[in-house]
PDB file of N, CA and C in Angstrom:
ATOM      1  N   UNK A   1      -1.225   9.459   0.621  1.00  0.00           N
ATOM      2  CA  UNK A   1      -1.318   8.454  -0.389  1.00  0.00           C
ATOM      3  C   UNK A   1      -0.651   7.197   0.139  1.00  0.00           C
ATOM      4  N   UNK A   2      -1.374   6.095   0.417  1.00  0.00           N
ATOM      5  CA  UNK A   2      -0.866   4.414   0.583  1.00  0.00           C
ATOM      6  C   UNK A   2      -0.674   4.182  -0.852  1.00  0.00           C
ATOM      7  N   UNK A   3       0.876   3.802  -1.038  1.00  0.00           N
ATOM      8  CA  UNK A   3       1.074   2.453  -2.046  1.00  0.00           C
ATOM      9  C   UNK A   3       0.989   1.377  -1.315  1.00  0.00           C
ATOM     10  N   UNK A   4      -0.036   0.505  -1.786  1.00  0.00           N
ATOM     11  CA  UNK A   4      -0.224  -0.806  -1.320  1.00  0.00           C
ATOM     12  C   UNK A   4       0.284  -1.626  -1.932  1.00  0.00           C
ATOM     13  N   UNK A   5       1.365  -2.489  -1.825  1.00  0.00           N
ATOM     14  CA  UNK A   5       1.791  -4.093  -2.684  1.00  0.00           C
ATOM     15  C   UNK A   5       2.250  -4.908  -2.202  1.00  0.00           C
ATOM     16  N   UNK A   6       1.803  -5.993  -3.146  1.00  0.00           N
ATOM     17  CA  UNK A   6       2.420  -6.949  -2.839  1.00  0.00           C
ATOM     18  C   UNK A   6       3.817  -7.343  -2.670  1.00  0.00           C
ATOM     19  N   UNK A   7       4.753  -7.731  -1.330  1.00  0.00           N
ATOM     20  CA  UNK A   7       6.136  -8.130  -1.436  1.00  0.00           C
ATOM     21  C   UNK A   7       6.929  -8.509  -2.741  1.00  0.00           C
ATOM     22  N   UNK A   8       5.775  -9.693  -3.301  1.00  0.00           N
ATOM     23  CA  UNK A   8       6.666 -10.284  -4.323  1.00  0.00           C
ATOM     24  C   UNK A   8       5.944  -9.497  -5.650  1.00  0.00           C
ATOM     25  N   UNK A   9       5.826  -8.486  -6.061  1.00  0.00           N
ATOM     26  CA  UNK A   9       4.906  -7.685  -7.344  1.00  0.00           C
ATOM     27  C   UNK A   9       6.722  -6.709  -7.321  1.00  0.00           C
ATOM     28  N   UNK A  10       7.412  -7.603  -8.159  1.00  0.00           N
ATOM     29  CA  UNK A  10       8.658  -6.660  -8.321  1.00  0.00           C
ATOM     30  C   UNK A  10       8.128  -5.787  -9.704  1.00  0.00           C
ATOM     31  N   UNK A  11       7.080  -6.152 -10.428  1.00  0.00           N
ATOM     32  CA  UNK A  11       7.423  -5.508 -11.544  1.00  0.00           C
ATOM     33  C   UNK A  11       6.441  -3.682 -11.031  1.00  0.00           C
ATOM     34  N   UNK A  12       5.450  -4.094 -10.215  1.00  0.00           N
ATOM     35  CA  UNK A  12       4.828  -2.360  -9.692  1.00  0.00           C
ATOM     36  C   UNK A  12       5.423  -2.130  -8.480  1.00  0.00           C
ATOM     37  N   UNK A  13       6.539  -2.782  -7.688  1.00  0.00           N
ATOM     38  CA  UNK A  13       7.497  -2.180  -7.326  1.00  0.00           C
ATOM     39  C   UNK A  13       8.467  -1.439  -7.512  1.00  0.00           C
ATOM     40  N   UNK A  14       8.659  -1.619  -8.909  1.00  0.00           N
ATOM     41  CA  UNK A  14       9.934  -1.201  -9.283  1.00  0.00           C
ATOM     42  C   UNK A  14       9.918   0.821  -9.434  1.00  0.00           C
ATOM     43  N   UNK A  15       8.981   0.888  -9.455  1.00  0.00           N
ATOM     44  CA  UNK A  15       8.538   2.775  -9.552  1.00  0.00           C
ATOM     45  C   UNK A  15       8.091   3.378  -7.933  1.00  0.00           C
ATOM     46  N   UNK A  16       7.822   2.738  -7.288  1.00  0.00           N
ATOM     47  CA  UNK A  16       7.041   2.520  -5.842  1.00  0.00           C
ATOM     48  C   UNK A  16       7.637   3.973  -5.029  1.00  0.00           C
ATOM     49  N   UNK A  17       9.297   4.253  -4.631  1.00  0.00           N
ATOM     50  CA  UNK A  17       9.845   4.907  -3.907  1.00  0.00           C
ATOM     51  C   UNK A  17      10.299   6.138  -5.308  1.00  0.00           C
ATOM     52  N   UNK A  18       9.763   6.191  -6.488  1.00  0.00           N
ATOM     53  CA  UNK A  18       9.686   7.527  -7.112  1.00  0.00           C
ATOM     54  C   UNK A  18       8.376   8.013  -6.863  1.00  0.00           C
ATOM     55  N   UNK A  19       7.408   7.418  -6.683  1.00  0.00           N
ATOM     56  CA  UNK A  19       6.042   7.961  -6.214  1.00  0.00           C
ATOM     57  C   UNK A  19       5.854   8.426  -5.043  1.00  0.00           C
ATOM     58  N   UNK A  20       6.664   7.948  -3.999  1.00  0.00           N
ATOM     59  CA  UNK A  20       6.789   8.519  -2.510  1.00  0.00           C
ATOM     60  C   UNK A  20       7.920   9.970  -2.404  1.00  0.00           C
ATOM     61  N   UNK A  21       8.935   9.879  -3.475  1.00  0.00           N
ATOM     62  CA  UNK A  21       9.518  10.891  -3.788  1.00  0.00           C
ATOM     63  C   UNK A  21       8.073  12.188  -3.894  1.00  0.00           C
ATOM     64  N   UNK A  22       7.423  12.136  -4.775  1.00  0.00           N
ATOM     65  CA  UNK A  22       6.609  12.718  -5.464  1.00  0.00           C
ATOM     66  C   UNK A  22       5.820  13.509  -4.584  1.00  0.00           C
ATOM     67  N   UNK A  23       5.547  12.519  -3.933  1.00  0.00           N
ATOM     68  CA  UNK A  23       4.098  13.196  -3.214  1.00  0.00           C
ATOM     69  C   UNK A  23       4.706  13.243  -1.448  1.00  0.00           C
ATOM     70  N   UNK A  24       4.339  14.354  -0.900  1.00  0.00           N
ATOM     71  CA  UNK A  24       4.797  14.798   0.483  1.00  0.00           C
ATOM     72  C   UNK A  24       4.778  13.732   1.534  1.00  0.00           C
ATOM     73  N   UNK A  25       3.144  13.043   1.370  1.00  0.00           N
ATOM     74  CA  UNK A  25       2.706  12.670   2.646  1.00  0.00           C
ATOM     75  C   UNK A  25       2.462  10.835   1.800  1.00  0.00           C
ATOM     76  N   UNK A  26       3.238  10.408   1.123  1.00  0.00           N
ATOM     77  CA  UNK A  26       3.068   9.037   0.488  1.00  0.00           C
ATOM     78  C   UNK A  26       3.518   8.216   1.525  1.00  0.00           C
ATOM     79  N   UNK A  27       3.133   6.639   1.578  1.00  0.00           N
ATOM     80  CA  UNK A  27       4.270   5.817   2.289  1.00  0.00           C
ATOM     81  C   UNK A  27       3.445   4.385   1.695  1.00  0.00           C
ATOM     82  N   UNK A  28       5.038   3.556   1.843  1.00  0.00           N
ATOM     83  CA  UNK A  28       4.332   2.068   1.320  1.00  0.00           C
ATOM     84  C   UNK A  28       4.154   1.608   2.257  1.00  0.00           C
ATOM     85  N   UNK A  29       3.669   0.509   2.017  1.00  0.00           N
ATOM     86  CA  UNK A  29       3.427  -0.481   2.704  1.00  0.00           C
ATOM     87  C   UNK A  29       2.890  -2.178   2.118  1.00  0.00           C
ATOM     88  N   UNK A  30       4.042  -2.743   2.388  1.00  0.00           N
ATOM     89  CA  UNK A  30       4.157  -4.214   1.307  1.00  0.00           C
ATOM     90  C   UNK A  30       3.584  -5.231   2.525  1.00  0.00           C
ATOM     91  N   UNK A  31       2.644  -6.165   1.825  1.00  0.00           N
ATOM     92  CA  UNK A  31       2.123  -7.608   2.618  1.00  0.00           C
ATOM     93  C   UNK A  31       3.283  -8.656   2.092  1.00  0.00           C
ATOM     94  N   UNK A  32       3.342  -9.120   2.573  1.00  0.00           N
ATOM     95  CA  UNK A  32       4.173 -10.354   2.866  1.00  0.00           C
ATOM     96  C   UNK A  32       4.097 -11.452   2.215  1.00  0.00           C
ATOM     97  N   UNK A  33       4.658 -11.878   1.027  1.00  0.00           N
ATOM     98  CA  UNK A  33       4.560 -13.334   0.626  1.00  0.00           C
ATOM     99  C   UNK A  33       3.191 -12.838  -0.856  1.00  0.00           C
ATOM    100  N   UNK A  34       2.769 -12.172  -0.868  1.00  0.00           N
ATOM    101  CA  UNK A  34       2.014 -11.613  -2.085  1.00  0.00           C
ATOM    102  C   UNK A  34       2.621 -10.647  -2.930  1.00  0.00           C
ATOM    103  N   UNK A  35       1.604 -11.102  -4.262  1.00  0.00           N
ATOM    104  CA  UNK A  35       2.324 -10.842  -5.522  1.00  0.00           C
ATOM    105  C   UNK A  35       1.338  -9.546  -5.940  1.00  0.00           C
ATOM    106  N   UNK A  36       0.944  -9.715  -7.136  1.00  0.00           N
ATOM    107  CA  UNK A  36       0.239  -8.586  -7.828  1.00  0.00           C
ATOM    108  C   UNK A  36      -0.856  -8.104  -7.255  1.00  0.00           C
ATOM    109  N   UNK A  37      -1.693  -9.219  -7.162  1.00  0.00           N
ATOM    110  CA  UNK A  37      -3.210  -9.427  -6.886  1.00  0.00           C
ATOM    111  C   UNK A  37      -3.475  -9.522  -5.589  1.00  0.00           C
ATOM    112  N   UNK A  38      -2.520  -8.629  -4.836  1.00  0.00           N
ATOM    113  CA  UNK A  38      -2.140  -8.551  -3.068  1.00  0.00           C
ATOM    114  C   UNK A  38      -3.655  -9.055  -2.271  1.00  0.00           C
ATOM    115  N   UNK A  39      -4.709  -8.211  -2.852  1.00  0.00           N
ATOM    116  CA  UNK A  39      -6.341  -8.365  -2.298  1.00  0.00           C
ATOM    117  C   UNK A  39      -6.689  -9.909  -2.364  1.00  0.00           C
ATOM    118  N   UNK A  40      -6.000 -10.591  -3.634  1.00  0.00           N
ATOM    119  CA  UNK A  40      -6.626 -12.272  -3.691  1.00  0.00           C
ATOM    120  C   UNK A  40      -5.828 -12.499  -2.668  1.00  0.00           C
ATOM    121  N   UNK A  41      -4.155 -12.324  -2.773  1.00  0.00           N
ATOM    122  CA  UNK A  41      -3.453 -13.548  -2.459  1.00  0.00           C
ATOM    123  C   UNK A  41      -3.196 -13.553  -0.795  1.00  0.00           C
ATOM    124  N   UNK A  42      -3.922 -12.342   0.133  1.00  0.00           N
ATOM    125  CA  UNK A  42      -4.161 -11.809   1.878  1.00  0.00           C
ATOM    126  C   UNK A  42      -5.012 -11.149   1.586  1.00  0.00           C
ATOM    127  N   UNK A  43      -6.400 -11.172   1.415  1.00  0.00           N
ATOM    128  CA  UNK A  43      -7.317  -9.929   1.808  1.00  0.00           C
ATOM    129  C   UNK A  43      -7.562  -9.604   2.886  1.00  0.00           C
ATOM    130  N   UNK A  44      -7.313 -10.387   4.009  1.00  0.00           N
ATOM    131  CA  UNK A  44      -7.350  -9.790   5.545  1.00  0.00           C
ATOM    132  C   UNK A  44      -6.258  -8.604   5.910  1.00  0.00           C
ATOM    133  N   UNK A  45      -4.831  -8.652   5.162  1.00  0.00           N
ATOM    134  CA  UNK A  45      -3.930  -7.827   5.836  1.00  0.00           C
ATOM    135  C   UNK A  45      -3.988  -6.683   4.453  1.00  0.00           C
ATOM    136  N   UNK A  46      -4.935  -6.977   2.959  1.00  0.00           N
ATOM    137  CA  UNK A  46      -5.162  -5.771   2.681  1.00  0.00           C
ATOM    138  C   UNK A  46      -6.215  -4.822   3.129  1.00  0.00           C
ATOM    139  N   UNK A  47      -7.018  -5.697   3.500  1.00  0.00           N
ATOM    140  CA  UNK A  47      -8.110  -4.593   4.320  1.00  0.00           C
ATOM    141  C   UNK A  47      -7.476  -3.968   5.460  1.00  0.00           C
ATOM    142  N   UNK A  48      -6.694  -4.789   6.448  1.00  0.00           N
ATOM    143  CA  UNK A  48      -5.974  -4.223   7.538  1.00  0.00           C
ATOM    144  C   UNK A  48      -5.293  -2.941   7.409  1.00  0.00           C
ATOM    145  N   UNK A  49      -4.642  -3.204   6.179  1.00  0.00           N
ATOM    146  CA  UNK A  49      -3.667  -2.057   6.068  1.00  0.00           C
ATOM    147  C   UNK A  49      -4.649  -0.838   5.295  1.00  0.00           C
ATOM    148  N   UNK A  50      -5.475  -1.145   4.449  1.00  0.00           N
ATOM    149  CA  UNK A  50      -6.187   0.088   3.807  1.00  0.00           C
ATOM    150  C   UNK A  50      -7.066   0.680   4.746  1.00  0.00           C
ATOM    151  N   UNK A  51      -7.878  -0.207   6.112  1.00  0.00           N
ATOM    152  CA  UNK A  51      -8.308   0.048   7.088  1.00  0.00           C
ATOM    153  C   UNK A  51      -7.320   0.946   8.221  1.00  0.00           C
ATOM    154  N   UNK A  52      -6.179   0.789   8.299  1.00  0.00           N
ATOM    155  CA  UNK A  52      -5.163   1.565   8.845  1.00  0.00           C
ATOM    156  C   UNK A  52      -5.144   2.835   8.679  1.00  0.00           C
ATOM    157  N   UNK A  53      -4.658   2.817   7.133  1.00  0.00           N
ATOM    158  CA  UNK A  53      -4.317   4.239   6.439  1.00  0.00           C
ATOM    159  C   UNK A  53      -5.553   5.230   6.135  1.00  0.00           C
ATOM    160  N   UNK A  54      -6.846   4.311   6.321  1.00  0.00           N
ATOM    161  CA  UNK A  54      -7.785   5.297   5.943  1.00  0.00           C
ATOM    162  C   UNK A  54      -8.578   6.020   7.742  1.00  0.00           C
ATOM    163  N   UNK A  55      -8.238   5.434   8.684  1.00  0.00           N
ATOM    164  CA  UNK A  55      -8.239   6.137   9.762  1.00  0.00           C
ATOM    165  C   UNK A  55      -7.541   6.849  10.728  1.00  0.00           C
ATOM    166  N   UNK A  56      -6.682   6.900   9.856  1.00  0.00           N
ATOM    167  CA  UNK A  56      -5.596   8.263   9.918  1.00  0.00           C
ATOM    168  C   UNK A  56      -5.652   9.506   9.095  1.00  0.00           C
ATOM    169  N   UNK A  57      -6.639   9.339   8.208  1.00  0.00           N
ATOM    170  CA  UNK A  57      -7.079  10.507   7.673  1.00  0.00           C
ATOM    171  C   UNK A  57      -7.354  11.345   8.517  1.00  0.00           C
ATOM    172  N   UNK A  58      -7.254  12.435   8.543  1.00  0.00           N
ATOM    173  CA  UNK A  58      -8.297  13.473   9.417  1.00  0.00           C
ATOM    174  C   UNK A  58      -9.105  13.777   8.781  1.00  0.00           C
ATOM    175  N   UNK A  59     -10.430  14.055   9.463  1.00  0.00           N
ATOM    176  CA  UNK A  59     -11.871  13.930   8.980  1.00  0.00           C
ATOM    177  C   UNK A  59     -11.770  15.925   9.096  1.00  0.00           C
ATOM    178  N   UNK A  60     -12.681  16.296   8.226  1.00  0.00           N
ATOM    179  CA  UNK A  60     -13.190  17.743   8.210  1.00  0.00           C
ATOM    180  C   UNK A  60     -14.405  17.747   8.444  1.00  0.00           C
ATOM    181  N   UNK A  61     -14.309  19.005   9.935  1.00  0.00           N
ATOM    182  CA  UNK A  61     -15.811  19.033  10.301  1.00  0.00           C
ATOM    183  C   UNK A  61     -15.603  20.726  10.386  1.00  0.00           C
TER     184      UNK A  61
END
């Protein structure tokens, strides 16, 4: 599980590292200088990063 957010999104930060508690294999990962709407305010480094985390999946064959 990626939590994705924005640096400055203190208010869906504020639960962020009880959700990584939660789940085994969680990890964040915050963009820089963005708020809520992380996808408006960098969509290059949210695709980057959701592009990251989703090819580290291992694929089932």
């Amino acid at each position: 599980m990626l939590l994705l957010n924005g640096e400055k999104d203190t208010v869906f930060r504020s639960g962020e590292r009880d959700f990584v508690r939660a789940h085994p294999h969680a990890r964040i990962e915050l963009i820089p200088r963005a708020r809520h709407l992380t996808n408006f305010d960098d969509p290059d480094a949210f695709t980057d990063a959701a592009r990251r985390f989703a090819l580290r999946i291992p694929s089932r064959s």
